[in-house]
Protein backbone atom coordinates (compact mmCIF):
# COMPACT_ATOMS: atom_id res chain seq x y z
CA UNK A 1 51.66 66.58 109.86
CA UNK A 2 50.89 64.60 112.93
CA UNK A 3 54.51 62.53 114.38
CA UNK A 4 54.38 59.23 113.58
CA UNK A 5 56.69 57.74 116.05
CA UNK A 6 57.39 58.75 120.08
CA UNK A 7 60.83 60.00 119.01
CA UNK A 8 59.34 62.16 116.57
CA UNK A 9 56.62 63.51 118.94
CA UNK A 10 59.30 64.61 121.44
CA UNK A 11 61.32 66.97 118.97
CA UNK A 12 57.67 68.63 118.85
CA UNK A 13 56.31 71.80 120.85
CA UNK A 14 52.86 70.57 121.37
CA UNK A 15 54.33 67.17 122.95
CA UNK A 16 52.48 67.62 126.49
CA UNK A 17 49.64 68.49 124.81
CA UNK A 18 48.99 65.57 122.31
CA UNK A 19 48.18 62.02 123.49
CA UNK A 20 51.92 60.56 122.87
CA UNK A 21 52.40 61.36 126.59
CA UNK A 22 49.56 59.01 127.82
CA UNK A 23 50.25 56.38 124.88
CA UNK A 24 54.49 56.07 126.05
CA UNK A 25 52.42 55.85 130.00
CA UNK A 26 49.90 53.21 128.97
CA UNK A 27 52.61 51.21 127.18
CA UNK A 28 55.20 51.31 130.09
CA UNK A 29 52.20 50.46 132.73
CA UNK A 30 50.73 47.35 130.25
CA UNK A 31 54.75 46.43 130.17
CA UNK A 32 54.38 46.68 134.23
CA UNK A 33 51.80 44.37 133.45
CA UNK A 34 53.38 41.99 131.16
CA UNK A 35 56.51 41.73 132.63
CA UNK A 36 54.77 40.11 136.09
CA UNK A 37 52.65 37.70 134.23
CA UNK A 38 56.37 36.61 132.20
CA UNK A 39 57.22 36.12 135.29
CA UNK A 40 55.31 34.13 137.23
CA UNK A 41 54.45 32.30 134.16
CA UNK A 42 58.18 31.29 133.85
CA UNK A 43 58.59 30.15 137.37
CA UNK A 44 55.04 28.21 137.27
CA UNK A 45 56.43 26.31 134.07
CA UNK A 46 59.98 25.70 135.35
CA UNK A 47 58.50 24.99 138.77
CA UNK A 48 56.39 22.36 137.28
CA UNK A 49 58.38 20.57 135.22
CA UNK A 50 61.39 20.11 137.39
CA UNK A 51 58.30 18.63 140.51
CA UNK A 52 57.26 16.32 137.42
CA UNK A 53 60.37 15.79 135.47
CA UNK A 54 61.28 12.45 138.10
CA UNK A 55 57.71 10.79 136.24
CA UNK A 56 58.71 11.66 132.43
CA UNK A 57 56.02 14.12 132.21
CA UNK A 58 57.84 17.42 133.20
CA UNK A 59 60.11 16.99 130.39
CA UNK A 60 58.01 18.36 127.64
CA UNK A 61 56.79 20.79 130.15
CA UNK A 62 60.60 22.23 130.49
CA UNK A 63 61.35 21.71 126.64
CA UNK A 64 58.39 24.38 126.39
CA UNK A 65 60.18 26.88 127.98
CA UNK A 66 62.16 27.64 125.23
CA UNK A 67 59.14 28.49 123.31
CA UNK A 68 57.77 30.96 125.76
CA UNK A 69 59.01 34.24 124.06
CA UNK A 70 56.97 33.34 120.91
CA UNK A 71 53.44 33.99 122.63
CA UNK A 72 55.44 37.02 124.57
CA UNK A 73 56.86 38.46 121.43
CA UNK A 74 53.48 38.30 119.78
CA UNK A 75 52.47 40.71 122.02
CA UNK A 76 54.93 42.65 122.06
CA UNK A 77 54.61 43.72 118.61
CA UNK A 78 51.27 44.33 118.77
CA UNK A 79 52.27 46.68 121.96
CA UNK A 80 54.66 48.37 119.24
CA UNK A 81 51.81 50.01 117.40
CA UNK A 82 50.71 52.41 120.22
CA UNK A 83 54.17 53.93 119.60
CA UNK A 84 53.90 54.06 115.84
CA UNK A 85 57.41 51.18 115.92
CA UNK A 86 55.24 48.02 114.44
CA UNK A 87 51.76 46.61 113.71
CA UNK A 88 49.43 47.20 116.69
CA UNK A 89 45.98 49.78 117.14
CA UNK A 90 48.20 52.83 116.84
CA UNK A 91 51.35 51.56 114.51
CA UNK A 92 52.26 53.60 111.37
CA UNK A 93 54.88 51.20 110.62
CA UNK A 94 54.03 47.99 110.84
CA UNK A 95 56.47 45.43 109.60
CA UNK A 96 55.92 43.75 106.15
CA UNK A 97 57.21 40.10 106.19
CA UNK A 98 56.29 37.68 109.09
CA UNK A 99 58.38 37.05 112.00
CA UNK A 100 59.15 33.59 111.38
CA UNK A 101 58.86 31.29 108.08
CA UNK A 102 56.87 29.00 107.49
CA UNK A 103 57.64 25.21 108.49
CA UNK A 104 58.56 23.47 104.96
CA UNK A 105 55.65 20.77 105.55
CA UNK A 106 52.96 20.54 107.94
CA UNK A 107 52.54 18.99 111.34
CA UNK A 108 53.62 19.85 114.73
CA UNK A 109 57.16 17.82 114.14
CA UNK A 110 57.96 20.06 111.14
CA UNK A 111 56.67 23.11 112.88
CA UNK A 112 59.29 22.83 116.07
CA UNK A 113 62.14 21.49 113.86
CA UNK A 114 61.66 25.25 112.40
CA UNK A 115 61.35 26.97 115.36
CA UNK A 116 64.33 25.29 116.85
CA UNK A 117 66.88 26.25 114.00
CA UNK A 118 65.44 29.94 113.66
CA UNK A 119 67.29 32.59 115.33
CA UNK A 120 64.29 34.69 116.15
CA UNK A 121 62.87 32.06 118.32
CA UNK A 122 66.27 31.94 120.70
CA UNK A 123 66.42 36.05 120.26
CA UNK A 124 62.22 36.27 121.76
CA UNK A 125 62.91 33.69 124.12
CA UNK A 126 66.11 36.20 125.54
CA UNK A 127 63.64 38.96 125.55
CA UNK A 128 60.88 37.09 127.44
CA UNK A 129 63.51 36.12 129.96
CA UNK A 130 64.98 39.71 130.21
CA UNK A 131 61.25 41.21 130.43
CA UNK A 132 60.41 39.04 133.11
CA UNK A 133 63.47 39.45 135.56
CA UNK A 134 65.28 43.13 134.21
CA UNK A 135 62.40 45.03 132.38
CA UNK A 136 59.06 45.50 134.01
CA UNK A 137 60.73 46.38 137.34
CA UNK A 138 62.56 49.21 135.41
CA UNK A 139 59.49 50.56 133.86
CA UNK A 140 57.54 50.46 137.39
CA UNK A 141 60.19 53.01 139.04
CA UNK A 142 60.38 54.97 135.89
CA UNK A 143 56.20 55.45 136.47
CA UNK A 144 56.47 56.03 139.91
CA UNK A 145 59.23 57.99 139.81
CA UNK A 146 58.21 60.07 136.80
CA UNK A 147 54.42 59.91 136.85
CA UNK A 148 53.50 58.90 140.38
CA UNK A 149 55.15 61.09 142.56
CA UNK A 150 54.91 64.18 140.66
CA UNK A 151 51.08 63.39 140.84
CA UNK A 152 51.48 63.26 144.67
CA UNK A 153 53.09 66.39 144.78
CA UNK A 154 50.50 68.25 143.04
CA UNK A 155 47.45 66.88 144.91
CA UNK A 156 48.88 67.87 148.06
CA UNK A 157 46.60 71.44 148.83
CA UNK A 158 43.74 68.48 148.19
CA UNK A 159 45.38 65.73 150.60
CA UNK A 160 45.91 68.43 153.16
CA UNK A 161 42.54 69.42 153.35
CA UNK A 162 41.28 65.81 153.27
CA UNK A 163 43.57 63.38 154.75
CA UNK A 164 45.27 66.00 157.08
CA UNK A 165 41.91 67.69 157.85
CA UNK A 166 43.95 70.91 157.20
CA UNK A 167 46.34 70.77 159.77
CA UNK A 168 49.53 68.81 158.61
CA UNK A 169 50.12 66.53 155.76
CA UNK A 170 53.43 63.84 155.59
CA UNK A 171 53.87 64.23 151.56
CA UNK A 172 55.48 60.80 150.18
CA UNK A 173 56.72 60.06 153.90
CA UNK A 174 59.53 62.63 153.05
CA UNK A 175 58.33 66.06 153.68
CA UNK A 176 55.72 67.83 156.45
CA UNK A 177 53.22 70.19 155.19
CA UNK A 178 51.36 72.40 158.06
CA UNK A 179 49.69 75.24 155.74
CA UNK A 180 48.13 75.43 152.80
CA UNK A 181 50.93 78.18 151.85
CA UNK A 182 53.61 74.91 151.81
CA UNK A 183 51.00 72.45 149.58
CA UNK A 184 50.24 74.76 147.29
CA UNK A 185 54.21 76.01 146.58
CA UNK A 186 54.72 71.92 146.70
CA UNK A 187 51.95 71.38 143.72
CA UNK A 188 53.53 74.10 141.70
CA UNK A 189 57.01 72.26 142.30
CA UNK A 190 54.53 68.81 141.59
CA UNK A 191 52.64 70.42 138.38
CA UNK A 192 56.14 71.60 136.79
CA UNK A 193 57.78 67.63 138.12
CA UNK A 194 54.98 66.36 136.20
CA UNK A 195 55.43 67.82 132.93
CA UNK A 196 59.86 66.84 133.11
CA UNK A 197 58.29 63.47 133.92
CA UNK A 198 56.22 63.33 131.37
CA UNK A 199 58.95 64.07 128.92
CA UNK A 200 61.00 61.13 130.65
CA UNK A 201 58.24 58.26 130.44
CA UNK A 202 58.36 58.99 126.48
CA UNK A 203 62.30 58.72 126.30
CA UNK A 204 62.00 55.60 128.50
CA UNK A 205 58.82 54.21 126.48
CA UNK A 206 61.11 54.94 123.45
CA UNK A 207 64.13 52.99 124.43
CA UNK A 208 61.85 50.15 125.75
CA UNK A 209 60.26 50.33 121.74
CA UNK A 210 63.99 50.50 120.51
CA UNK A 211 64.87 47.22 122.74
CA UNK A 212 62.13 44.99 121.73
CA UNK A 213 62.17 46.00 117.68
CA UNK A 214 66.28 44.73 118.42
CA UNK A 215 64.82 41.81 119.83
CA UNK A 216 61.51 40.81 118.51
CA UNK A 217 61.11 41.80 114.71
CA UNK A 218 62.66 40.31 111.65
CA UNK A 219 66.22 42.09 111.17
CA UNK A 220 67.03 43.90 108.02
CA UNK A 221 69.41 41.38 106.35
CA UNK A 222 66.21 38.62 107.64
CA UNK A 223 63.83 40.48 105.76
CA UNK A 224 65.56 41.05 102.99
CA UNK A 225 66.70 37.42 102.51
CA UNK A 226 63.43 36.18 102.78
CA UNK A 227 62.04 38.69 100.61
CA UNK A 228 64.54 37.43 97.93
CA UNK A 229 63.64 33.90 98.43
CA UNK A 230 60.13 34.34 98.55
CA UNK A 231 60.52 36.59 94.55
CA UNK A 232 62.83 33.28 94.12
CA UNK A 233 60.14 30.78 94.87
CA UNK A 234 57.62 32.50 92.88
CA UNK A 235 59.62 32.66 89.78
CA UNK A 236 60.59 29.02 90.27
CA UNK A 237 56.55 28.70 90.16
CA UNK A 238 56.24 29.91 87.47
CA UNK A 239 58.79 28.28 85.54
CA UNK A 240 57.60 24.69 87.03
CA UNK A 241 54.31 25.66 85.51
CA UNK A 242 55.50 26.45 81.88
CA UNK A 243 57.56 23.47 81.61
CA UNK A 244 54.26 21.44 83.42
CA UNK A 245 52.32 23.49 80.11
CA UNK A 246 54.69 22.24 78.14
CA UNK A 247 55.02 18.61 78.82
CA UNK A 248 50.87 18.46 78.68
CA UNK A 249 51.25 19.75 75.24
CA UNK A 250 53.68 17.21 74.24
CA UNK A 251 52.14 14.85 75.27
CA UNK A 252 48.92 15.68 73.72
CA UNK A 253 50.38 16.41 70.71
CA UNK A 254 52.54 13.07 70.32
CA UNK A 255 49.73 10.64 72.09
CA UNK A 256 46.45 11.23 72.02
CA UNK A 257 46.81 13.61 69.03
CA UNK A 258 48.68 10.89 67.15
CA UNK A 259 46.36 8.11 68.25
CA UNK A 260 43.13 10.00 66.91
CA UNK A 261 44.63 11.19 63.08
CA UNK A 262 45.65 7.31 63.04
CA UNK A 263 41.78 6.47 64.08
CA UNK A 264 40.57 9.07 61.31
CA UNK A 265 42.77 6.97 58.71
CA UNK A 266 41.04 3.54 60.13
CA UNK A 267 37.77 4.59 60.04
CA UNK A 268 38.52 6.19 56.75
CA UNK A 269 39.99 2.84 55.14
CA UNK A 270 36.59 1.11 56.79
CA UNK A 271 34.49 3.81 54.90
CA UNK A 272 36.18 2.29 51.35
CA UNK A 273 35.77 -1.26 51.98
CA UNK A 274 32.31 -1.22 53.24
CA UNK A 275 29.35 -1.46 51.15
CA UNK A 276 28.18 2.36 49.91
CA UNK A 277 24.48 2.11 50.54
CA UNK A 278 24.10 -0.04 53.95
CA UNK A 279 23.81 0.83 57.17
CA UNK A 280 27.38 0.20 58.13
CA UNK A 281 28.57 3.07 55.96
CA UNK A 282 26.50 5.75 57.50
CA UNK A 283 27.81 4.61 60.65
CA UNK A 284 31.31 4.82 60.15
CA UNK A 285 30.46 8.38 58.00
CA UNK A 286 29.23 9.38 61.52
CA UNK A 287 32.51 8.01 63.81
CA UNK A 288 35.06 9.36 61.50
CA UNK A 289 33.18 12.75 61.57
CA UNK A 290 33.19 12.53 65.17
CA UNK A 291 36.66 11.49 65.04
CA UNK A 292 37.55 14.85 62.93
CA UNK A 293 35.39 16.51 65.18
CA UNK A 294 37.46 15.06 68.19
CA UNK A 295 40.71 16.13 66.77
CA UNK A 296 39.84 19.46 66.01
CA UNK A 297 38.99 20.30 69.74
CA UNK A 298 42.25 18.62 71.22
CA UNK A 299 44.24 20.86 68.78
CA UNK A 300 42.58 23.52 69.71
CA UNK A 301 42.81 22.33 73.36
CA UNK A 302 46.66 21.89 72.85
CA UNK A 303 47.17 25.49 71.11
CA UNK A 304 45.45 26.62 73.86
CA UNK A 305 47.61 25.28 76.62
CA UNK A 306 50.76 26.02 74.69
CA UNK A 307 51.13 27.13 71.20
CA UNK A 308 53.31 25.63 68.72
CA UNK A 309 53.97 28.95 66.62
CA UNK A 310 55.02 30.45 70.47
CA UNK A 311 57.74 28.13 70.77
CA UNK A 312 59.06 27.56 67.73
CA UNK A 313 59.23 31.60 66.54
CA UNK A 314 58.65 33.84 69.58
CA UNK A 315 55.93 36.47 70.79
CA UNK A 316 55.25 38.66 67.56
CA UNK A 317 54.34 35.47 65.35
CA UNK A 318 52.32 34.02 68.19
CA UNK A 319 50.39 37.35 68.46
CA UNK A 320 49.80 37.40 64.92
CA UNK A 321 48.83 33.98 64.65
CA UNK A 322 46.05 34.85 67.50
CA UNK A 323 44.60 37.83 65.56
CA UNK A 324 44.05 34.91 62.68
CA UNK A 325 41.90 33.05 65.11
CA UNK A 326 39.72 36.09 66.76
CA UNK A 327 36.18 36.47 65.20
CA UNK A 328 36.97 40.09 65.28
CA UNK A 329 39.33 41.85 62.76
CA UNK A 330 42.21 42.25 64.55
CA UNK A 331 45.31 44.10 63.57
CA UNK A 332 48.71 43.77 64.89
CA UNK A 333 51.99 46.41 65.31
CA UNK A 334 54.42 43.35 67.38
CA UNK A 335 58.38 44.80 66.61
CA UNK A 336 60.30 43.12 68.62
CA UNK A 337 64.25 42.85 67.74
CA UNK A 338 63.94 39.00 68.51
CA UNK A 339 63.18 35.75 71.61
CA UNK A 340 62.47 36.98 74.95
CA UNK A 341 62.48 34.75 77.55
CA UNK A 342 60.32 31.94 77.61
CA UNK A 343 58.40 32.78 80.80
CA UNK A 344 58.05 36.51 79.40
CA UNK A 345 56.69 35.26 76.13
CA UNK A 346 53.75 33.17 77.84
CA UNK A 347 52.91 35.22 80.18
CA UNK A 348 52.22 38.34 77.33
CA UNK A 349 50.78 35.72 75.17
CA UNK A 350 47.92 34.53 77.20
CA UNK A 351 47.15 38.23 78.54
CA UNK A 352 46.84 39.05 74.72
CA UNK A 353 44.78 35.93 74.07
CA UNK A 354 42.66 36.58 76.37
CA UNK A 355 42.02 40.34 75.77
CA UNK A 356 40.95 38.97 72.51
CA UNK A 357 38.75 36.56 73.57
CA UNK A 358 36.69 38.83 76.05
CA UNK A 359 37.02 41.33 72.97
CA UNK A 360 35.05 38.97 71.02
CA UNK A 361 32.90 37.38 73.97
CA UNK A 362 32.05 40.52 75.77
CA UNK A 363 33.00 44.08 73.91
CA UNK A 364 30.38 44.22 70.61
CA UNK A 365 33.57 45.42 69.05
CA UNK A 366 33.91 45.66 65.19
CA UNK A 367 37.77 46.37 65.46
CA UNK A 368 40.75 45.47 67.94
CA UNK A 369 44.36 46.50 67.64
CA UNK A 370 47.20 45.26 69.47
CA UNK A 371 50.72 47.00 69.56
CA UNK A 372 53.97 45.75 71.11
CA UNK A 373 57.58 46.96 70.93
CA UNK A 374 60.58 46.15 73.69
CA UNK A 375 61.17 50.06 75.20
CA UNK A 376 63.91 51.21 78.00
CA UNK A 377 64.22 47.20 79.17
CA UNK A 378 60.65 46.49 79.00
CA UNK A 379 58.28 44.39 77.04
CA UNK A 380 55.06 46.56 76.56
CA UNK A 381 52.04 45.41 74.99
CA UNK A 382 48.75 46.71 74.20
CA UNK A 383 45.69 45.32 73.12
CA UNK A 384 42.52 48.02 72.33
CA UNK A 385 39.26 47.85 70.51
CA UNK A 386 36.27 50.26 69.66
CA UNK A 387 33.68 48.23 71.92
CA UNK A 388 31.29 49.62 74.72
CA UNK A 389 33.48 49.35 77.71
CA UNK A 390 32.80 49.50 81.15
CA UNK A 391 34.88 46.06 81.81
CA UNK A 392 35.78 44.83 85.02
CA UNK A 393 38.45 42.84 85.91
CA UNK A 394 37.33 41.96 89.13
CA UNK A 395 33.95 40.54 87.74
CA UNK A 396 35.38 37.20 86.24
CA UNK A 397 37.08 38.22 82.83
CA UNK A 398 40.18 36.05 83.74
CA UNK A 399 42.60 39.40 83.42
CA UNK A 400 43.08 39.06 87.25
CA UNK A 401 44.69 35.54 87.35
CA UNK A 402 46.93 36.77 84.64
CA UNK A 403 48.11 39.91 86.04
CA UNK A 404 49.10 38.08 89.45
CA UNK A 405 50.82 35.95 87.29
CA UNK A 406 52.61 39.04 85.25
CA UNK A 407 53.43 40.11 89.01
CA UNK A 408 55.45 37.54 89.34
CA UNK A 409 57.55 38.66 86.66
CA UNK A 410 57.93 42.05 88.74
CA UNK A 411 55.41 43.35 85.91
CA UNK A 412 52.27 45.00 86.29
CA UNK A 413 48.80 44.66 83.99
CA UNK A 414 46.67 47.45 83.70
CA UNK A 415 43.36 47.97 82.13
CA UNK A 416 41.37 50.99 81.44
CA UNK A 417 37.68 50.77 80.15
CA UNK A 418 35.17 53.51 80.63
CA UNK A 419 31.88 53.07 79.76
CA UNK A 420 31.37 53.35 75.88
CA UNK A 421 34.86 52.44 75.15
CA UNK A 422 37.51 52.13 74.27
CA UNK A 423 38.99 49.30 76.24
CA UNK A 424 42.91 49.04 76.63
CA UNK A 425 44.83 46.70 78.16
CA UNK A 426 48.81 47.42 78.82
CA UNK A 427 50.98 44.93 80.34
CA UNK A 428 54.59 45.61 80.97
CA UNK A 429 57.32 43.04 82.10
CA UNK A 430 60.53 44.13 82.47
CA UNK A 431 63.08 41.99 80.11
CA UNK A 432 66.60 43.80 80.05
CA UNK A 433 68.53 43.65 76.45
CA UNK A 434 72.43 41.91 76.48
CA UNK A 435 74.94 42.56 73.72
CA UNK A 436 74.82 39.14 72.02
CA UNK A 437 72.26 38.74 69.64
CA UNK A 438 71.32 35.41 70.55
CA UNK A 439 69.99 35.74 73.99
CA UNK A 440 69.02 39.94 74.33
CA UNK A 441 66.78 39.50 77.19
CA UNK A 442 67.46 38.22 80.68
């Protein structure tokens, strides 16, 4: 198994002769790199602002400063990768959440109010400053020390022959070759200088790595937090949007469903005082049909946003009561000991429902089944039929919507159709029992 980290390529035999050796030299040199450009980027903005600061306009210019690490630690972590530490070309492990939150509204005034009160920003602009006046000078001796000299060393029966037209040779202005007896022993000691060096620019690329993951990614406790906010937020989501489903359906069912059965009994009342063979009775005959007609799609519309029979006596009855309505012959196996949560019951609801209806739409089926029982602190249902198969989720059947939103419950949807049937789909949200009878799930 190939080492997925510098640390763990050193521990290994074959070290000097994988690439981890040239990746822990390229990533000190582009830090040579870096560091210099931090640098005289820093001075060129401080520089500036304090010449222009006496007209107003350097202000902003030396309020920026304290957003230079951003742009820095960008790169940074993309510089991680080529030693398998973060997200970059190379990087194994690259890090999951984002390295700053999103500003709570947009605009540039909400965006630096964020920036200012995060931690990370102050902890990137410390490592900018430290790269540009402590770092990249480090990593330049390291390389010449480890890298450059070594390299010297062993190119010295070469040098001598060209540069010292074979007759003496100063070797890194420290020793005096005169034979090509002395330059080769001094590329053997060179050759053997490399390889230790080569050794030491991974340790050092490793504890430059170690620094800037301190410095520049989210810390554990962070990531974490916002990883519990974020499952926080979603749920909150998702119970905004029930109780949104809910209030539509109220107030569908107590307006506009009230206003058109009192419209039905008008038109009806019209019907018996006007005369039975003129022209006025046919046309109320056709308004209060098209007032029934009108009625029966906004129940249907409101049993569709949120059913009655779900609310008022829990998943099994509404499951049952949505085999009743499906064209095809549906039978139903619901035990569950009694109310799960409200969020739990809607969710498995509508992924029923709408098995069913591609069951009916899409499958040819003469038969569908749907089973459901509350096992080891989950809700699992099932819905199969006997149709031809071969469904997609991805292509449209509206399963994908509602599995992102059975995600949210930390559940999972998961459906299995080969071609020529049968279809299943399983959804399981977890829903953990308590000891009172009157609330058993959380």
């Amino acid at each position: 198994m190939r080492p997925r980290t510098v640390w763990r390529a050193l521990a290994r035999p074959d070290y000097l002769l994988s690439s981890w050796p040239w990746r822990a030299a390229g990533y000190l040199l582009t830090g040579v790199v870096l560091g210099a450009v931090v640098l005289a980027g820093l001075l060129g903005l401080i520089a500036a602002g304090g010449l222009l600061a006496v007209v107003l306009v350097g202000l902003p210019l030396l309020a920026l400063t304290a957003f230079a690490g951003l742009p820095v630690a960008a790169v940074e972590r993309w510089r991680l990768g080529w030693l398998g530490e973060g997200p970059g070309p190379a990087g194994t492990e690259a890090v999951r959440l984002p390295a700053h939150a999103d500003p709570p509204a947009p605009g540039p005034r909400s965006w630096l109010g964020t920036r200012l009160r995060e931690a990370a920003t102050w902890r990137e602009l410390g490592h900018a400053l430290l790269t540009g006046c402590l770092l990249w000078p480090v990593e330049a001796l390291v390389v010449t020390a480890a890298l450059v000299c070594p390299a010297a060393l062993a190119a010295t029966p070469l040098l001598l022959a060209t540069a010292g037209e074979g007759r003496e040779l100063n070797v890194l202005k420290a020793v005096t070759v005169t034979g090509q007896a002395q330059a080769c022993a001094l590329a053997v000691l060179g050759l053997v200088a490399l390889a230790a060096g080569l050794y030491g620019v991974g340790v050092a690329a490793g504890a430059r790595a170690g620094l800037t993951r301190l410095l520049v990614l989210p810390r554990a406790g962070e990531a974490e937090a916002r990883a519990r906010e974020l499952a926080r937020s979603r749920v909150r989501l998702v119970e905004a949007f029930e109780a949104e489903r809910r209030r539509i359906e109220r107030d569908l069912h107590d307006g506009a469903q009230q206003r058109l059965v009192a419209l039905g009994m008008t038109l009806g009342l019209a019907r018996l005082d006007a005369p039975p063979d003129g022209p006025l009775a046919a046309q109320l005959a056709r308004a209060h049909a098209q007032a029934d007609a009108a009625l029966a799609e906004l129940r249907e519309l409101v049993h569709g946003i949120h059913p009655q029979v779900l609310a008022d006596y829990g998943l099994a009855a509404a499951v049952a009561d949505a085999a009743d309505r499906s064209p095809v012959p549906v039978d139903t196996e619901v035990d569950l000991p009694d109310r799960l949560p409200e969020e739990v019951e809607a969710a498995a609801y509508f992924v029923v429902r709408e098995a069913l209806a591609n069951v009916a739409r899409h499958s040819g089926a003469r038969r569908a089944r749907v089973r459901g029982a509350h096992r080891h602190g989950r809700l699992v249902l099932e819905a199969e039929d006997d149709g031809r198969g071969g469904a997609d989720p991805a292509a449209g059947s509206g399963l994908t919507g509602l599995g992102d939103r059975v995600s949210v419950l930390d559940g999972r949807l998961a459906v299995t159709s080969p071609p020529g049937g049968p279809t299943l789909v399983r959804v399981e949200i977890p829903c953990a029992t308590q000891p009172t009878a009157d609330d058993p799930c959380a």
